[in-house]
N, C-alpha and C. Protein backbone atom coordinates (compact mmCIF):
# COMPACT_ATOMS: atom_id res chain seq x y z
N UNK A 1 -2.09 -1.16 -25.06
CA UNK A 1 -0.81 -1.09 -24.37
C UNK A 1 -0.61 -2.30 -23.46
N UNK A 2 -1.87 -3.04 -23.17
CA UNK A 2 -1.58 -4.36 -21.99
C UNK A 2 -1.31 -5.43 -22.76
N UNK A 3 -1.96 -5.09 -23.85
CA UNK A 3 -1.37 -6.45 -24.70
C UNK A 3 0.25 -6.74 -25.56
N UNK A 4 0.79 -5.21 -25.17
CA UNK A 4 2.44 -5.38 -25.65
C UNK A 4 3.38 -5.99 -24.38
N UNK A 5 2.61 -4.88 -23.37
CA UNK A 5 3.43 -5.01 -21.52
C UNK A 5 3.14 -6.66 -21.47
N UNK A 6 1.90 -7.43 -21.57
CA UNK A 6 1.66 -8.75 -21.45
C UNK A 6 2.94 -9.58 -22.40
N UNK A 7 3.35 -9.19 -23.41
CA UNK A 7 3.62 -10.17 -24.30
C UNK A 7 5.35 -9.90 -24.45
N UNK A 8 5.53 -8.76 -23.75
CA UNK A 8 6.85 -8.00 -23.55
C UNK A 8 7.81 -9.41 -22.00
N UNK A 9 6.27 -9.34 -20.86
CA UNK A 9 6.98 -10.00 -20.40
C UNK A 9 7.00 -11.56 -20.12
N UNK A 10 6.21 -12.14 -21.34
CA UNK A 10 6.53 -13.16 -21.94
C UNK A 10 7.97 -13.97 -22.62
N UNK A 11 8.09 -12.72 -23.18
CA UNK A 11 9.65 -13.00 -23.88
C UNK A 11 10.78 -12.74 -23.16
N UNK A 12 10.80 -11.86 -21.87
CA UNK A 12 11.21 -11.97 -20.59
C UNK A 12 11.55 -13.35 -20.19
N UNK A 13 10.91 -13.57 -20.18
CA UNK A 13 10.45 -14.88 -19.35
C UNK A 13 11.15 -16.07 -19.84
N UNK A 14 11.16 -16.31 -21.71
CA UNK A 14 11.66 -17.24 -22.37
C UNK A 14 13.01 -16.79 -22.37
N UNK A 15 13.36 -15.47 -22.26
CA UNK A 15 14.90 -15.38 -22.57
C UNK A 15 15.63 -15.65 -21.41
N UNK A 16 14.93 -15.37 -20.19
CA UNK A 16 15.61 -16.23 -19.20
C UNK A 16 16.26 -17.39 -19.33
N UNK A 17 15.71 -18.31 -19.86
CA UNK A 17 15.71 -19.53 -19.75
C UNK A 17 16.05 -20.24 -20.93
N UNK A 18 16.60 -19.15 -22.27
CA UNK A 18 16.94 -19.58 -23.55
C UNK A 18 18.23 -18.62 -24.00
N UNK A 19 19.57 -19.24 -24.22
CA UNK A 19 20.22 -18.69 -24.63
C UNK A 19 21.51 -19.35 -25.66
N UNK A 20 21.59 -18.54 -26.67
CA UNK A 20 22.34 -19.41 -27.48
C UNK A 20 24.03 -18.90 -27.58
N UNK A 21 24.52 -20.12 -28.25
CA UNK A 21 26.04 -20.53 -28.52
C UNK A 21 26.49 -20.54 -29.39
N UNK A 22 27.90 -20.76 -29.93
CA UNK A 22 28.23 -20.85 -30.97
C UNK A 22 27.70 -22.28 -31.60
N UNK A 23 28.16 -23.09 -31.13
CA UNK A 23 27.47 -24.44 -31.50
C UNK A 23 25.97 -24.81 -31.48
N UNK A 24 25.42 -24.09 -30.75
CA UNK A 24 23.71 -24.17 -30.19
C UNK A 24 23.26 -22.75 -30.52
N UNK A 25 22.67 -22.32 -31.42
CA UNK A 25 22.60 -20.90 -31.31
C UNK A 25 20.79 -20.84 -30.87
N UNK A 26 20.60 -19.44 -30.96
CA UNK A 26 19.15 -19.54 -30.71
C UNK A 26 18.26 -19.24 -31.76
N UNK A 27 17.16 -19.96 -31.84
CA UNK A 27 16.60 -19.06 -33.46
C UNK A 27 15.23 -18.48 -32.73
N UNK A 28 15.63 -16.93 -33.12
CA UNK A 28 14.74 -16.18 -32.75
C UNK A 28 13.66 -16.10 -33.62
N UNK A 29 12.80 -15.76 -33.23
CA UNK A 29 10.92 -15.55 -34.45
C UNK A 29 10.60 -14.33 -33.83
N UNK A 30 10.73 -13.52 -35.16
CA UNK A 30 9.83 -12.37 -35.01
C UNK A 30 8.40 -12.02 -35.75
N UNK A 31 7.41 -12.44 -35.20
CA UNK A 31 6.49 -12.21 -36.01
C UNK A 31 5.59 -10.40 -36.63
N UNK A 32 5.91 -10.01 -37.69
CA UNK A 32 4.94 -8.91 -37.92
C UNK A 32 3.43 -8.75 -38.32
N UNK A 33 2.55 -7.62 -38.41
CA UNK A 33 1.02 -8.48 -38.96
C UNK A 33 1.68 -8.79 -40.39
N UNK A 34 2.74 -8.35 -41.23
CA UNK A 34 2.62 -8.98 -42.79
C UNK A 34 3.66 -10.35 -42.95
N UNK A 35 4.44 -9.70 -42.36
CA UNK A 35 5.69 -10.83 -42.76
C UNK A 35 6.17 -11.63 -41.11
N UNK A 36 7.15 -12.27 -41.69
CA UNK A 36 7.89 -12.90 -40.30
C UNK A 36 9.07 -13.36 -40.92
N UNK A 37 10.17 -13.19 -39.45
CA UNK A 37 11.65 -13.15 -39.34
C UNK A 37 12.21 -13.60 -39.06
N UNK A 38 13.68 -14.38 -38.96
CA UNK A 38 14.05 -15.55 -38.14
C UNK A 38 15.59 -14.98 -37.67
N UNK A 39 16.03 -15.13 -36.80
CA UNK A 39 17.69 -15.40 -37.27
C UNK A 39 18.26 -16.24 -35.95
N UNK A 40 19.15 -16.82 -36.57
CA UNK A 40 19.80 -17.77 -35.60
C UNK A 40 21.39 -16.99 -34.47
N UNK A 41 21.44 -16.42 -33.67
CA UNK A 41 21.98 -15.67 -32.95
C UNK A 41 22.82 -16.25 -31.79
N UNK A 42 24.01 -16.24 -31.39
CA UNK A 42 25.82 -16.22 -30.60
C UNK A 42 25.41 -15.23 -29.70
N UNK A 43 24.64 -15.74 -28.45
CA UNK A 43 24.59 -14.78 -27.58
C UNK A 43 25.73 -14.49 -26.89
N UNK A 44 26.48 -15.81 -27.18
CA UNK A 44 27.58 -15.28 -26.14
C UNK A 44 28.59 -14.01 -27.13
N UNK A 45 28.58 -14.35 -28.29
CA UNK A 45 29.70 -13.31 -28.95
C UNK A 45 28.81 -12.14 -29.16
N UNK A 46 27.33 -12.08 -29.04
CA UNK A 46 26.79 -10.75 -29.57
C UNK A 46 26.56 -10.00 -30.91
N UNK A 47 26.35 -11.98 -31.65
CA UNK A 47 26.06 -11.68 -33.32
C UNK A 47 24.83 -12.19 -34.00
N UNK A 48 24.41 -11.87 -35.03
CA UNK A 48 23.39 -12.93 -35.52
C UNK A 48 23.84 -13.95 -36.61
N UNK A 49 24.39 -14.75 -36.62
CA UNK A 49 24.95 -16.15 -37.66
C UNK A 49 24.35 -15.85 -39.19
N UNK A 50 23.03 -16.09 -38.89
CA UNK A 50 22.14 -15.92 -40.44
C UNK A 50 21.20 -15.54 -40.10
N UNK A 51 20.05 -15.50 -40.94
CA UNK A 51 18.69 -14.43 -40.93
C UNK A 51 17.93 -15.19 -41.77
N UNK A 52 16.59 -15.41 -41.87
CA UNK A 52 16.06 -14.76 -43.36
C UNK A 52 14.70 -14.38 -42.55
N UNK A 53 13.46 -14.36 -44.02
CA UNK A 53 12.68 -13.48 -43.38
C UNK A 53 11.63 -13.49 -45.13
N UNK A 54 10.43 -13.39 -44.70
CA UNK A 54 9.38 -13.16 -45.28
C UNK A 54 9.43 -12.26 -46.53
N UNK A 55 10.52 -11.42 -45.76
CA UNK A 55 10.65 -10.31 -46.72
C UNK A 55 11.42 -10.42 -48.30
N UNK A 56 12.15 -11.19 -47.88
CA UNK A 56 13.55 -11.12 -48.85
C UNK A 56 12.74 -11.29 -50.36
N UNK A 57 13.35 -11.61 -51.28
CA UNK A 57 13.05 -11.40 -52.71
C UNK A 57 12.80 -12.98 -53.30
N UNK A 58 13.01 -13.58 -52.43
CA UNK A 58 12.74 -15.20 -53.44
C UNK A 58 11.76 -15.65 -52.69
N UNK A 59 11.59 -15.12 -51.37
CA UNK A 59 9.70 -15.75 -51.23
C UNK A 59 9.07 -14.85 -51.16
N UNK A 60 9.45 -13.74 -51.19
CA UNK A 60 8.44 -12.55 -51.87
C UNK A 60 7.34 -12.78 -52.93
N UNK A 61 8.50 -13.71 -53.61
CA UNK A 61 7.68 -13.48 -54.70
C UNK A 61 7.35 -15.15 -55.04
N UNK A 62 7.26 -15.57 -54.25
CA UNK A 62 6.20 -16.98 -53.84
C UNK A 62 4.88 -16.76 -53.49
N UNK A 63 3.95 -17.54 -54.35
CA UNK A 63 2.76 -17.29 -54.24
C UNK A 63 2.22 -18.07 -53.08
N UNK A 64 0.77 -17.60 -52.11
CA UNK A 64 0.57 -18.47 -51.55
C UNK A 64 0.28 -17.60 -50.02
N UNK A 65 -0.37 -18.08 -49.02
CA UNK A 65 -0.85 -17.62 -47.40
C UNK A 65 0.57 -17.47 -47.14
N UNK A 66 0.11 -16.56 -45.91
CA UNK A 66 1.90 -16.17 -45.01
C UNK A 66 2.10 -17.38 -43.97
N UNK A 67 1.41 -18.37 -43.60
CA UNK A 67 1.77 -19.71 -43.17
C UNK A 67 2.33 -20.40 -44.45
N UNK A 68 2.01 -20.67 -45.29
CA UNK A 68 2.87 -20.90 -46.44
C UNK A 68 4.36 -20.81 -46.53
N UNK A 69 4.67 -18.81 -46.31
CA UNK A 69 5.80 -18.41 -47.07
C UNK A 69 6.46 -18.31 -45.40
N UNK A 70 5.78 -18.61 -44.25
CA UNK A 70 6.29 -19.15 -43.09
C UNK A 70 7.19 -20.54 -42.98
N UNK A 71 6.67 -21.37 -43.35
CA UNK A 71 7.21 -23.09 -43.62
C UNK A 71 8.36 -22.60 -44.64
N UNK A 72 8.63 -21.76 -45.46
CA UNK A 72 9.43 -21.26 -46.57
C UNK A 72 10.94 -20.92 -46.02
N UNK A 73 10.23 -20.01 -45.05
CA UNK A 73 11.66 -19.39 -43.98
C UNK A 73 12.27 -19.91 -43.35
N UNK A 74 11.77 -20.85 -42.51
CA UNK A 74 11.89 -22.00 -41.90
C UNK A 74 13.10 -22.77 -42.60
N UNK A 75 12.20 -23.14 -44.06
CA UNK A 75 13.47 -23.87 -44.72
C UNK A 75 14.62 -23.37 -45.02
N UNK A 76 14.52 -21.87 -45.06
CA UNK A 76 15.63 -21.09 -46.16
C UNK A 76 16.66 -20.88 -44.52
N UNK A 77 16.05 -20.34 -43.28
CA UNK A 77 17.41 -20.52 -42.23
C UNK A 77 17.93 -22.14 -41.90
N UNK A 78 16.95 -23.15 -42.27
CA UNK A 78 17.85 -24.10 -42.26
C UNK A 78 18.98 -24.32 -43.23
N UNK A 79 18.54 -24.42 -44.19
CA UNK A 79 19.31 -24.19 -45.65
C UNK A 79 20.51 -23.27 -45.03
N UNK A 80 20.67 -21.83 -44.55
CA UNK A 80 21.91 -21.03 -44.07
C UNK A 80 22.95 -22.03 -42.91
N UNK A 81 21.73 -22.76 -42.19
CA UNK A 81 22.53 -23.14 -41.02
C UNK A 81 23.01 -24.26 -41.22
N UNK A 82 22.85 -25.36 -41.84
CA UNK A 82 23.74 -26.43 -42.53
C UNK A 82 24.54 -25.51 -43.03
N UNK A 83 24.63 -24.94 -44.34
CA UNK A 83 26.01 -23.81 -44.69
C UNK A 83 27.33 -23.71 -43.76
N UNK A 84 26.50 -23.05 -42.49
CA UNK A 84 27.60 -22.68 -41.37
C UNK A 84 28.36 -23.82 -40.63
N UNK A 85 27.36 -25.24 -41.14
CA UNK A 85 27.33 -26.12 -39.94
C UNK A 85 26.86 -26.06 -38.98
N UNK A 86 25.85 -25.56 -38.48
CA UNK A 86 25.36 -25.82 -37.74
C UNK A 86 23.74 -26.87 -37.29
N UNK A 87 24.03 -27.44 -36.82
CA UNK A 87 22.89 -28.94 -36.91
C UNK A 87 21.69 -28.59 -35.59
N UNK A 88 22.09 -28.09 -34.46
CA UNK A 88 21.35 -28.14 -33.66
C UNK A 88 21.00 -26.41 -33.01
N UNK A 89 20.02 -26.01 -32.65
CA UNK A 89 19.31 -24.80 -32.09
C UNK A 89 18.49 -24.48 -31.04
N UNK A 90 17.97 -23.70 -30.23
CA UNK A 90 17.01 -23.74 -29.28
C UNK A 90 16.51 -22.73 -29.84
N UNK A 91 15.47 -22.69 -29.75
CA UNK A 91 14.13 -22.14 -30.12
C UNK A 91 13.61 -21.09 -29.53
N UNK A 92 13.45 -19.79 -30.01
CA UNK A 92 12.78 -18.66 -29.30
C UNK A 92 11.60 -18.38 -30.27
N UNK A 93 10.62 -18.76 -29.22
CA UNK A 93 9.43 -17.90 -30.30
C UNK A 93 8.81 -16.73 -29.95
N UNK A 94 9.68 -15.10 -29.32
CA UNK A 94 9.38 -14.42 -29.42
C UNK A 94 8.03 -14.10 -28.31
N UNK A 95 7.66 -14.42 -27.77
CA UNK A 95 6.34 -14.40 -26.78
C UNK A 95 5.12 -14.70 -27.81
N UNK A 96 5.50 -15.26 -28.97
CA UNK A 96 4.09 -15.84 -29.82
C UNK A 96 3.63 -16.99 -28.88
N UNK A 97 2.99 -17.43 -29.41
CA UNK A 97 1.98 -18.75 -29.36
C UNK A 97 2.55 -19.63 -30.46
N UNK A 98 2.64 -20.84 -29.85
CA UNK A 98 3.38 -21.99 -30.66
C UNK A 98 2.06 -22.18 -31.60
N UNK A 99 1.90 -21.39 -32.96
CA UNK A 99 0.93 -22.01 -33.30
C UNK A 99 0.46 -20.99 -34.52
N UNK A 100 0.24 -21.40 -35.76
CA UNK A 100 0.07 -20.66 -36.85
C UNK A 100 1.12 -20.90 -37.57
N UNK A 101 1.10 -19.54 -38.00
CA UNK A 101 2.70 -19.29 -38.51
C UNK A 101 3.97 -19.05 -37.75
N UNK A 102 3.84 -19.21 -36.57
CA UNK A 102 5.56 -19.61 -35.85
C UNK A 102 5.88 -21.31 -35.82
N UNK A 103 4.54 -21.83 -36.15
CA UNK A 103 4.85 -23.35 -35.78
C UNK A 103 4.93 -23.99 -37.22
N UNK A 104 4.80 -23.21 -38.25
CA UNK A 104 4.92 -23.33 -39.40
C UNK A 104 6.25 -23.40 -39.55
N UNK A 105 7.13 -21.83 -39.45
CA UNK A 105 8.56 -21.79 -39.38
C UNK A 105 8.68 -22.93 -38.74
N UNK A 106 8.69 -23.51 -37.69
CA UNK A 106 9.43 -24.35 -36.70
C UNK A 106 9.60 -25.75 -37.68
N UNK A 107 8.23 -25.70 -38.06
CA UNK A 107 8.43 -27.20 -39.01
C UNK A 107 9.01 -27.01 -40.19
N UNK A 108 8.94 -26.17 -40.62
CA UNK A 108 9.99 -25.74 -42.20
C UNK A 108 11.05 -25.87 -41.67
N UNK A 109 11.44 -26.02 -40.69
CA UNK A 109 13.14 -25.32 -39.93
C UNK A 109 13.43 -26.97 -40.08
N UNK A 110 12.75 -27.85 -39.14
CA UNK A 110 12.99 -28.91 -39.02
C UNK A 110 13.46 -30.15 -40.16
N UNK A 111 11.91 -29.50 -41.11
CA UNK A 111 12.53 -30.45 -42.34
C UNK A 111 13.71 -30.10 -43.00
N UNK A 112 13.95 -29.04 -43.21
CA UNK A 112 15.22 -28.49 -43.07
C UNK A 112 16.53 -29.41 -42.98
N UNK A 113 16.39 -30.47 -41.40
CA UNK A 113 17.75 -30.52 -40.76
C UNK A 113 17.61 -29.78 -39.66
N UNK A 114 17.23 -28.60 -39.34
CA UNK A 114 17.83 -28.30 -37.89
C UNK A 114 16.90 -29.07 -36.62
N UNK A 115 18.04 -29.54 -35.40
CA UNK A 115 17.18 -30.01 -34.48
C UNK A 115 16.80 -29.06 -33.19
N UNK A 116 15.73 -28.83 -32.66
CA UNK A 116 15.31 -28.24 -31.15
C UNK A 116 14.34 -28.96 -30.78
């Protein structure tokens, strides 16, 4: 239980200080133990823009480590967010650790096109 309360107010902490726009949105990381989630989110309107996620059906079924099909997601919300137009983001990583598979996404995101 100290290690959720610890990591609960971690992300506290970043959302203080991270909030997104229509033009700047935020891309959130949710990491699970199997998969991981992204979506790029209009805090001010109270929407999520695009999504993707570990889960979906075209890197499902990509072979390969979940840092792998991490760098994957990465690419596939950049791929949505050019779509929308959108070029630039701030970065939420959820109270992870910059490092594994969130820093995987981050660099899939990047090559992508998106900047944070």
């Amino acid at each position: 239980m100290e290690k959720i309360s610890k990591k609960q107010k971690i992300r506290y902490r970043i959302r203080k200080k991270i909030s997104g726009e229509t033009q700047k949105p935020r891309l959130s990381v949710f990491r699970s133990n199997s998969d991981i989630y992204a979506q790029l989110i209009d805090d001010g309107a109270g929407k999520t823009l695009a999504s993707a996620s570990s889960a979906d059906k075209d890197i499902k079924a990509q072979k390969g480590t979940k840092t792998e099909k991490s760098k994957l997601v990465g690419s596939a919300i950049a791929r949505k967010a050019t779509e929308l137009g959108i070029k630039e983001c701030r970065f939420d990583r959820g109270g992870n650790l910059y490092h594994g598979r969130v820093k995987a996404l981050a660099d899939g995101a990047r090559e992508g096109g998106l900047e944070f």
